[in-house]
C-alpha atoms as a PDB file:
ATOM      1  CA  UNK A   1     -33.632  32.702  44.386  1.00  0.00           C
ATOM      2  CA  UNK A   2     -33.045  30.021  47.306  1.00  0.00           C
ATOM      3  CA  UNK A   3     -35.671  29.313  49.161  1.00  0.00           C
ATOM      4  CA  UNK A   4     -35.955  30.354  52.801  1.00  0.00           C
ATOM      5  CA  UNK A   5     -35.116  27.794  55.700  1.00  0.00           C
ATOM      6  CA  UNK A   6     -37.778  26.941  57.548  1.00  0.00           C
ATOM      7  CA  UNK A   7     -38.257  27.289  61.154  1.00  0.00           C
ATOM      8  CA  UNK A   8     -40.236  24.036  61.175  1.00  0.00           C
ATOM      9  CA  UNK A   9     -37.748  21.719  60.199  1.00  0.00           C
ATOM     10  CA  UNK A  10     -34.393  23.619  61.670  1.00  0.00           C
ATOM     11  CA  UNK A  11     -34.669  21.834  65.170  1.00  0.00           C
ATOM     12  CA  UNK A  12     -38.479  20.721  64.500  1.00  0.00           C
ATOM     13  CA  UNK A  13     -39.672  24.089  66.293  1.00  0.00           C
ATOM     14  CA  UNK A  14     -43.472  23.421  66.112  1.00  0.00           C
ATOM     15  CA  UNK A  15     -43.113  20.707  64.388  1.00  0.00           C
ATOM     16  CA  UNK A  16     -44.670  18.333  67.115  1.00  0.00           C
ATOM     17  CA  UNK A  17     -47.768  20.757  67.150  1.00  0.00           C
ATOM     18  CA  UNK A  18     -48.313  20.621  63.516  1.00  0.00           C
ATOM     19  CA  UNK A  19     -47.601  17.136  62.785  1.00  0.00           C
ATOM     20  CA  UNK A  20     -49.835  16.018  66.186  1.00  0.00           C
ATOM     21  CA  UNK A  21     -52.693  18.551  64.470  1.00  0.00           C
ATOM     22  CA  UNK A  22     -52.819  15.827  61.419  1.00  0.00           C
ATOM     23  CA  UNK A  23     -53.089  13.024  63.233  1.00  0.00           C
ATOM     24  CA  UNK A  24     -56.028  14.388  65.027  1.00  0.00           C
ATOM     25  CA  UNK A  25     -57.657  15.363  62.131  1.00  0.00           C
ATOM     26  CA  UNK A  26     -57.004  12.039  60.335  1.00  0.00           C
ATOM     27  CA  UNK A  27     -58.513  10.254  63.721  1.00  0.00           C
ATOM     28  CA  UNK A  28     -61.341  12.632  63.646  1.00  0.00           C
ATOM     29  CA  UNK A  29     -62.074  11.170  60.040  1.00  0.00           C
ATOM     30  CA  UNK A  30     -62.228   7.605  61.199  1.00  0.00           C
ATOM     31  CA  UNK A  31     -58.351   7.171  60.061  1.00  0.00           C
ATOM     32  CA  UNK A  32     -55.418   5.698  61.848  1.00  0.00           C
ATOM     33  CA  UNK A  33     -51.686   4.983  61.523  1.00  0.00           C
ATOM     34  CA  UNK A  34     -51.578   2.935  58.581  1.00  0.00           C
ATOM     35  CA  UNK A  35     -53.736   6.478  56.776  1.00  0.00           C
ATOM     36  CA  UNK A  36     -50.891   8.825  58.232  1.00  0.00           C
ATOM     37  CA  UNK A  37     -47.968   6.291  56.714  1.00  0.00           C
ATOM     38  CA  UNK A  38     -49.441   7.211  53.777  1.00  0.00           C
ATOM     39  CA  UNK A  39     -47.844  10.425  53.662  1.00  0.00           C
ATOM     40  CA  UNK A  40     -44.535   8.978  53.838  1.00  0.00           C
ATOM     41  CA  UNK A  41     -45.329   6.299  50.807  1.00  0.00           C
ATOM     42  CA  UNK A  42     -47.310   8.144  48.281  1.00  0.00           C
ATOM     43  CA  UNK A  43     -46.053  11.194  46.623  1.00  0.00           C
ATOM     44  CA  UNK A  44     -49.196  12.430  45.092  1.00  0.00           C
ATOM     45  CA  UNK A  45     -50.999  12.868  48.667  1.00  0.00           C
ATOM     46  CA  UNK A  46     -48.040  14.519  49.795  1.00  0.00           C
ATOM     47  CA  UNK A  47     -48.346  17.031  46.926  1.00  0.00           C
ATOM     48  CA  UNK A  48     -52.406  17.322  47.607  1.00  0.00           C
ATOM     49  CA  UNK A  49     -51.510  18.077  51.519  1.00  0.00           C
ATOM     50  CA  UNK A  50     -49.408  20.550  50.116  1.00  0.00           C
ATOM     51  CA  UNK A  51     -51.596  22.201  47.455  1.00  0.00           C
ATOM     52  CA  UNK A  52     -54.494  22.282  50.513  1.00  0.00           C
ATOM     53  CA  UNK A  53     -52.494  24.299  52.618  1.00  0.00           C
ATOM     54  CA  UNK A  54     -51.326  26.853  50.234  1.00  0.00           C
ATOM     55  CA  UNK A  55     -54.727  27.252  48.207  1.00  0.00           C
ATOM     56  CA  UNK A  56     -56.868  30.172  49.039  1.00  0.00           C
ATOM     57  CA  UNK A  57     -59.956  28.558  48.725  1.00  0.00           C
ATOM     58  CA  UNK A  58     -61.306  31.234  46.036  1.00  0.00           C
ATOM     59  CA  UNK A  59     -61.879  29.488  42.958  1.00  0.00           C
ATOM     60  CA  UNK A  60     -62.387  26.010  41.886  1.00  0.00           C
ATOM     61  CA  UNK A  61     -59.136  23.776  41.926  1.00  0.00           C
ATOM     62  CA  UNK A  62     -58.146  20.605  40.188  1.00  0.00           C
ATOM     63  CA  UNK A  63     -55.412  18.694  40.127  1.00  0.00           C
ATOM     64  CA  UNK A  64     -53.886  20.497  37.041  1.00  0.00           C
ATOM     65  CA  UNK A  65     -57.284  21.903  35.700  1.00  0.00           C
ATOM     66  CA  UNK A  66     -57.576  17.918  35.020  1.00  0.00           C
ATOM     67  CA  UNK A  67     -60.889  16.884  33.353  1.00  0.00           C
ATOM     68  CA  UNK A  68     -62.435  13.625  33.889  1.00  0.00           C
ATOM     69  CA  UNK A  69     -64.287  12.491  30.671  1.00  0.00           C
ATOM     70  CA  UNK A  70     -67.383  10.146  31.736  1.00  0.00           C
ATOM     71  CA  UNK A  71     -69.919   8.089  29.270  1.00  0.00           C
ATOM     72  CA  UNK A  72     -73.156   7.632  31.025  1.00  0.00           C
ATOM     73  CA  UNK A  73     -75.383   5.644  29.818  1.00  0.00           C
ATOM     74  CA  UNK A  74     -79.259   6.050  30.507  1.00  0.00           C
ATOM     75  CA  UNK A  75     -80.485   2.547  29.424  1.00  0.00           C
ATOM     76  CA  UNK A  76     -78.611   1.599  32.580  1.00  0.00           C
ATOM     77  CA  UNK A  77     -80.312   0.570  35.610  1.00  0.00           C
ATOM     78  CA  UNK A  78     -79.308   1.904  38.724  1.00  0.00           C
ATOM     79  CA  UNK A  79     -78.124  -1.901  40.022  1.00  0.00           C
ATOM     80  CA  UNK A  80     -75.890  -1.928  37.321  1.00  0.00           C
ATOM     81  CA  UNK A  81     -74.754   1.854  37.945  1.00  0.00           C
ATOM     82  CA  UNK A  82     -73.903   0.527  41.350  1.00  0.00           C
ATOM     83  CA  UNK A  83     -72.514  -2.544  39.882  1.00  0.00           C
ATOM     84  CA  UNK A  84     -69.772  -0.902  37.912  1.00  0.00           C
ATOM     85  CA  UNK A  85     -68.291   0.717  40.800  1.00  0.00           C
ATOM     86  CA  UNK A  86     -67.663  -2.313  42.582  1.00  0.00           C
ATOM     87  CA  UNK A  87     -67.592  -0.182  45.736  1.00  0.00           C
ATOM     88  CA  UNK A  88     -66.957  -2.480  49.253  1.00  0.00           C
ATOM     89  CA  UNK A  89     -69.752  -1.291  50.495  1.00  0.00           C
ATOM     90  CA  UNK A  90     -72.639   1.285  50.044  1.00  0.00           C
ATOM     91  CA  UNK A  91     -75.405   3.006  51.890  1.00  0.00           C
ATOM     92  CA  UNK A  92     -78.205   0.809  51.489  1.00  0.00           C
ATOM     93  CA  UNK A  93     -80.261   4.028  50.915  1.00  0.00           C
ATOM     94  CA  UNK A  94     -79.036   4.999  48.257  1.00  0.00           C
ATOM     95  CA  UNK A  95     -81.059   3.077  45.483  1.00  0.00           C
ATOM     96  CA  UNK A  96     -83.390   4.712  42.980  1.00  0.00           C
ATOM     97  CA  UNK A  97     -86.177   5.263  45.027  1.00  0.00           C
ATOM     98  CA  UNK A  98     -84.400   7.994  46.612  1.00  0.00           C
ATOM     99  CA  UNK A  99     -82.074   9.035  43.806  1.00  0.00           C
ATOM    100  CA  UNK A 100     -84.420   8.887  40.491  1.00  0.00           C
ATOM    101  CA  UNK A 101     -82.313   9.216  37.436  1.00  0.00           C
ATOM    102  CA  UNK A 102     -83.816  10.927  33.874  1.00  0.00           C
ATOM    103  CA  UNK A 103     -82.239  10.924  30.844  1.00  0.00           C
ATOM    104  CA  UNK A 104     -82.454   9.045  27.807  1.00  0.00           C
ATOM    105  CA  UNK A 105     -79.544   7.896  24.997  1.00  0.00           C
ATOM    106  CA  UNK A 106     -75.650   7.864  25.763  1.00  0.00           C
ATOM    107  CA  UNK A 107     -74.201  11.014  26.912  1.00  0.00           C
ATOM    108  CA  UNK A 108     -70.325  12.395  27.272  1.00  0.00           C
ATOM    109  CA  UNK A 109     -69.542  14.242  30.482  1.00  0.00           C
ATOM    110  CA  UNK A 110     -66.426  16.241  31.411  1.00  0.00           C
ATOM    111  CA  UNK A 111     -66.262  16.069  35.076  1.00  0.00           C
ATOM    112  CA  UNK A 112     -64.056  17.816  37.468  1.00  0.00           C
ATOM    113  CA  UNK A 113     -63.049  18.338  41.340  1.00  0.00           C
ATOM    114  CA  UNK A 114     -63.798  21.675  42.827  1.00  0.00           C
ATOM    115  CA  UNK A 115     -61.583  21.846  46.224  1.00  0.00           C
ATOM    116  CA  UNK A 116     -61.521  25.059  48.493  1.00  0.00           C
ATOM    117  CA  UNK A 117     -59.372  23.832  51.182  1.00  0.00           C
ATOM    118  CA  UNK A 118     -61.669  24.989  54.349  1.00  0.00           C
ATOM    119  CA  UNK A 119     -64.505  24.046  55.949  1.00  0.00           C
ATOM    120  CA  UNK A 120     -67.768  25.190  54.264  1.00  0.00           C
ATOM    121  CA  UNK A 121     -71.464  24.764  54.428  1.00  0.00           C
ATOM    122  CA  UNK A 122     -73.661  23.372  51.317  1.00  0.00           C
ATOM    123  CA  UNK A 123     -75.043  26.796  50.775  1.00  0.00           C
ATOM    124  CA  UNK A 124     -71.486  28.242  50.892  1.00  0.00           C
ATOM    125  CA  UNK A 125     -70.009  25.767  48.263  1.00  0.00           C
ATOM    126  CA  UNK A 126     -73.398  25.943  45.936  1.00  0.00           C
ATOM    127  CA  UNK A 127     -72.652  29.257  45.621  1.00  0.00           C
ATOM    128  CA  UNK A 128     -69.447  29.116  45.063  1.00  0.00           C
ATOM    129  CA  UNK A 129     -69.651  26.609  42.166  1.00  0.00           C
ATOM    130  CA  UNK A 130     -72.169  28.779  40.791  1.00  0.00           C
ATOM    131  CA  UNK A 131     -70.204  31.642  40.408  1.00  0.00           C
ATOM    132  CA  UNK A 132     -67.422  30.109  38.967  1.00  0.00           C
ATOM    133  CA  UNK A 133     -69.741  28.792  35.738  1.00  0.00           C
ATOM    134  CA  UNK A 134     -70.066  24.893  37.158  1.00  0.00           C
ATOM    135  CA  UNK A 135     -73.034  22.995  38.517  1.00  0.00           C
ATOM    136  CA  UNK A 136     -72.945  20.580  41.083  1.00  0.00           C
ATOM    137  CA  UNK A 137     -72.515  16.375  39.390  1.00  0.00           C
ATOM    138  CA  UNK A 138     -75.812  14.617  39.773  1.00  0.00           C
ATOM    139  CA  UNK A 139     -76.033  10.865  41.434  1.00  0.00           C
ATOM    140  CA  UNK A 140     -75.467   9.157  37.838  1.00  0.00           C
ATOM    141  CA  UNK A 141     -71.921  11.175  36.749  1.00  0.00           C
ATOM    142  CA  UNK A 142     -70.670  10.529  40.275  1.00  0.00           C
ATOM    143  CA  UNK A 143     -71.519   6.947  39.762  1.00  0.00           C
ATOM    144  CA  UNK A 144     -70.376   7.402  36.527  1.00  0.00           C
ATOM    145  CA  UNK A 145     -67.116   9.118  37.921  1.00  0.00           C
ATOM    146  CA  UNK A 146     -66.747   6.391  40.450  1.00  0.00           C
ATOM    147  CA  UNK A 147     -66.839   3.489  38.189  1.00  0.00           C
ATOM    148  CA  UNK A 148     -64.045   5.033  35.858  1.00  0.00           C
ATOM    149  CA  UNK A 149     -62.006   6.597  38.637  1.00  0.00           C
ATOM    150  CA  UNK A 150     -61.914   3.852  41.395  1.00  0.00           C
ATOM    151  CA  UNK A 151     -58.592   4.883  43.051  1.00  0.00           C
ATOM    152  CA  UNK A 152     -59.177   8.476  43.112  1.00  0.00           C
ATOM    153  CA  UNK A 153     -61.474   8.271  46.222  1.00  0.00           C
ATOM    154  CA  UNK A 154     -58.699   6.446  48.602  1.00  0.00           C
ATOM    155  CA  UNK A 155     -56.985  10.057  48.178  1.00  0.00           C
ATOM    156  CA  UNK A 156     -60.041  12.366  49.226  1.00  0.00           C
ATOM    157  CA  UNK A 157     -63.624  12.058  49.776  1.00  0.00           C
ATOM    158  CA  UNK A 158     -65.947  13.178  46.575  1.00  0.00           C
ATOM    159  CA  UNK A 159     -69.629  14.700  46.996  1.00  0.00           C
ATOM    160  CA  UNK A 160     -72.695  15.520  43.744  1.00  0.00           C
ATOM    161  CA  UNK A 161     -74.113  17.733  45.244  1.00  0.00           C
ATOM    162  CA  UNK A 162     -76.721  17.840  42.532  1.00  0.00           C
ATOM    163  CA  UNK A 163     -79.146  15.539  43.755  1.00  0.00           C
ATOM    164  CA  UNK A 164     -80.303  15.229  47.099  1.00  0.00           C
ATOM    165  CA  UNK A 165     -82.669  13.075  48.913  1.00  0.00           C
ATOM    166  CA  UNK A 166     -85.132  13.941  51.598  1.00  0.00           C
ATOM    167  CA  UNK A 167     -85.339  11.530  54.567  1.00  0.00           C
ATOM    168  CA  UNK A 168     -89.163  10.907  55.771  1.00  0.00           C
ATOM    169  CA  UNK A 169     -87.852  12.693  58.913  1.00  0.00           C
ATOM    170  CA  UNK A 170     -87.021  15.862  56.795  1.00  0.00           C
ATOM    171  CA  UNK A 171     -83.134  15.043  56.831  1.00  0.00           C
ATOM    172  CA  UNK A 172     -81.405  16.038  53.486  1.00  0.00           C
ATOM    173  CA  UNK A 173     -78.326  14.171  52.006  1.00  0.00           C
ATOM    174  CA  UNK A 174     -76.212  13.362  48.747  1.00  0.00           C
ATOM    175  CA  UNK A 175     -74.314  10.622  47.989  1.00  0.00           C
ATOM    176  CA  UNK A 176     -69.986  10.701  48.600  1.00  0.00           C
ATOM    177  CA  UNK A 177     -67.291   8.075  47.368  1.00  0.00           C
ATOM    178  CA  UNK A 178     -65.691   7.164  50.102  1.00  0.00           C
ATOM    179  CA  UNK A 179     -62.808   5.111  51.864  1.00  0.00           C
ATOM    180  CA  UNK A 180     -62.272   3.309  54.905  1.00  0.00           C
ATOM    181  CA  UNK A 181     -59.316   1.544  55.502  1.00  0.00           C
ATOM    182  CA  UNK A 182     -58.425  -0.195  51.831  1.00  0.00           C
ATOM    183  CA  UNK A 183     -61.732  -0.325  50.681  1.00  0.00           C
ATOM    184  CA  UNK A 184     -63.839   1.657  48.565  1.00  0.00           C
ATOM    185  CA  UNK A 185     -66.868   3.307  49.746  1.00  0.00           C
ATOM    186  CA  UNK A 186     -70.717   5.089  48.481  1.00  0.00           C
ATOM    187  CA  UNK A 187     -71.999   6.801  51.132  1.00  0.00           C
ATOM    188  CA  UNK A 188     -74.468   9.678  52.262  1.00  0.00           C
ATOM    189  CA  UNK A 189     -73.854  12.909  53.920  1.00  0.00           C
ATOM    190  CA  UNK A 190     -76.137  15.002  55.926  1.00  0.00           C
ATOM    191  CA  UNK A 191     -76.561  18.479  53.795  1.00  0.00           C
ATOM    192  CA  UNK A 192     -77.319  20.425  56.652  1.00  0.00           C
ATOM    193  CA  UNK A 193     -73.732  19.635  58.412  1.00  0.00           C
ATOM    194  CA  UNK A 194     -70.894  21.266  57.463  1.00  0.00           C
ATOM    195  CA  UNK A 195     -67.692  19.911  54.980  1.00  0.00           C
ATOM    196  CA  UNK A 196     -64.278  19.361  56.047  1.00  0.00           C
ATOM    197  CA  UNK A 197     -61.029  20.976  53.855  1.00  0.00           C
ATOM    198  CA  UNK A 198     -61.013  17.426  52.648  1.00  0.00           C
ATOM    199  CA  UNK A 199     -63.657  17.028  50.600  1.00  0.00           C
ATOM    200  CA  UNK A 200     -64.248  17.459  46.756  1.00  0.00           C
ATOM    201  CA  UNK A 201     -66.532  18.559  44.775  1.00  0.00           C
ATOM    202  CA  UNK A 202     -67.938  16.617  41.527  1.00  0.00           C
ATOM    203  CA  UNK A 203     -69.021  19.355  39.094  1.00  0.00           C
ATOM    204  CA  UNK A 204     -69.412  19.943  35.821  1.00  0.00           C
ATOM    205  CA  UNK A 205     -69.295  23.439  33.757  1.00  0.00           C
ATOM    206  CA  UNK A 206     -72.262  24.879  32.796  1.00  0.00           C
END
């Protein structure tokens, strides 16, 4: 069957509209020109633009039900966890004070990317994951994640939402890979606030 024509492109239509509606979005995220060129350059994020707008948001998505096999190691310190991502930079709170790791021996993890492609509070996607059979990754598989997967965080933000840290004040937040510009980011993220279509989330069936 051929495939319709669309408005969009015959004469641009609301073309304008839609493409202006990215760039604000990408600006909202801290991105700029060089982020939007990106679309132009790099297939895959093409594809994952595409895959965001058409998915319903009602189960947990991967790129191609793709797994992510992780070794973590628990003799490990957490300055070497950290080490191994060589990340640009990294919230200087996140350390092991705030995000104790147990565990003991060397452990195989198969990791994967829950996306929903809307905005959604904490609560919303915890449940979410639940019901779908998958827990939330804790601090050490996303480091563990990180480390492996390096470039897969200049595509999309990525969130464990399995261990959290609780700010003197009260505040509540887990650690993200990240990206600004080129480089390579580990971050924090207030639980409370809500997450953009954009994000992923590390998690690993139960």
């Amino acid at each position: 069957m051929a495939r319709q024509k669309s408005d969009i492109l015959s004469g641009m239509g609301s073309g304008y509209e839609i493409v202006k509606a990215i760039a604000d979005e990408v600006k909202n995220l801290g991105g700029g020109d060089d982020d939007l060129r990106r679309i132009l350059s790099e297939p895959s994020l093409r594809t994952t633009i595409g895959k965001a707008i058409m998915h319903n948001g009602s189960e947990v998505s991967t790129s191609g039900a793709t797994t992510y096999p992780v070794t973590i190691d628990y003799a490990d310190t957490f300055e070497q966890r950290l080490a191994s991502g060589r990340y640009d930079w990294k919230n200087s709170d996140i350390k092991e004070k705030n995000f104790p790791i147990k565990g003991e021996g060397t452990v195989e993890r198969n990791l994967e990317l829950a996306h929903y492609g809307k905005d959604m509070s904490t609560d919303a996607v915890l449940a979410a994951i639940d019901a779908q059979g998958y827990r939330p990754a804790t601090i050490e598989e996303l480091l563990a994640f990180g480390a492996k997967y390096p470039e897969l965080q200049r595509e999309f933000p990525i969130v464990a939402l399995g261990s959290v840290w609780r700010h003197w004040r009260g505040d509540r937040h887990v650690a993200y890979l990240s990206r600004d510009g080129d480089g390579r980011g580990l971050d924090l993220h207030w639980i409370e606030s809500d997450w953009f279509a954009v994000f992923r989330f590390l998690v690993v069936r139960k």
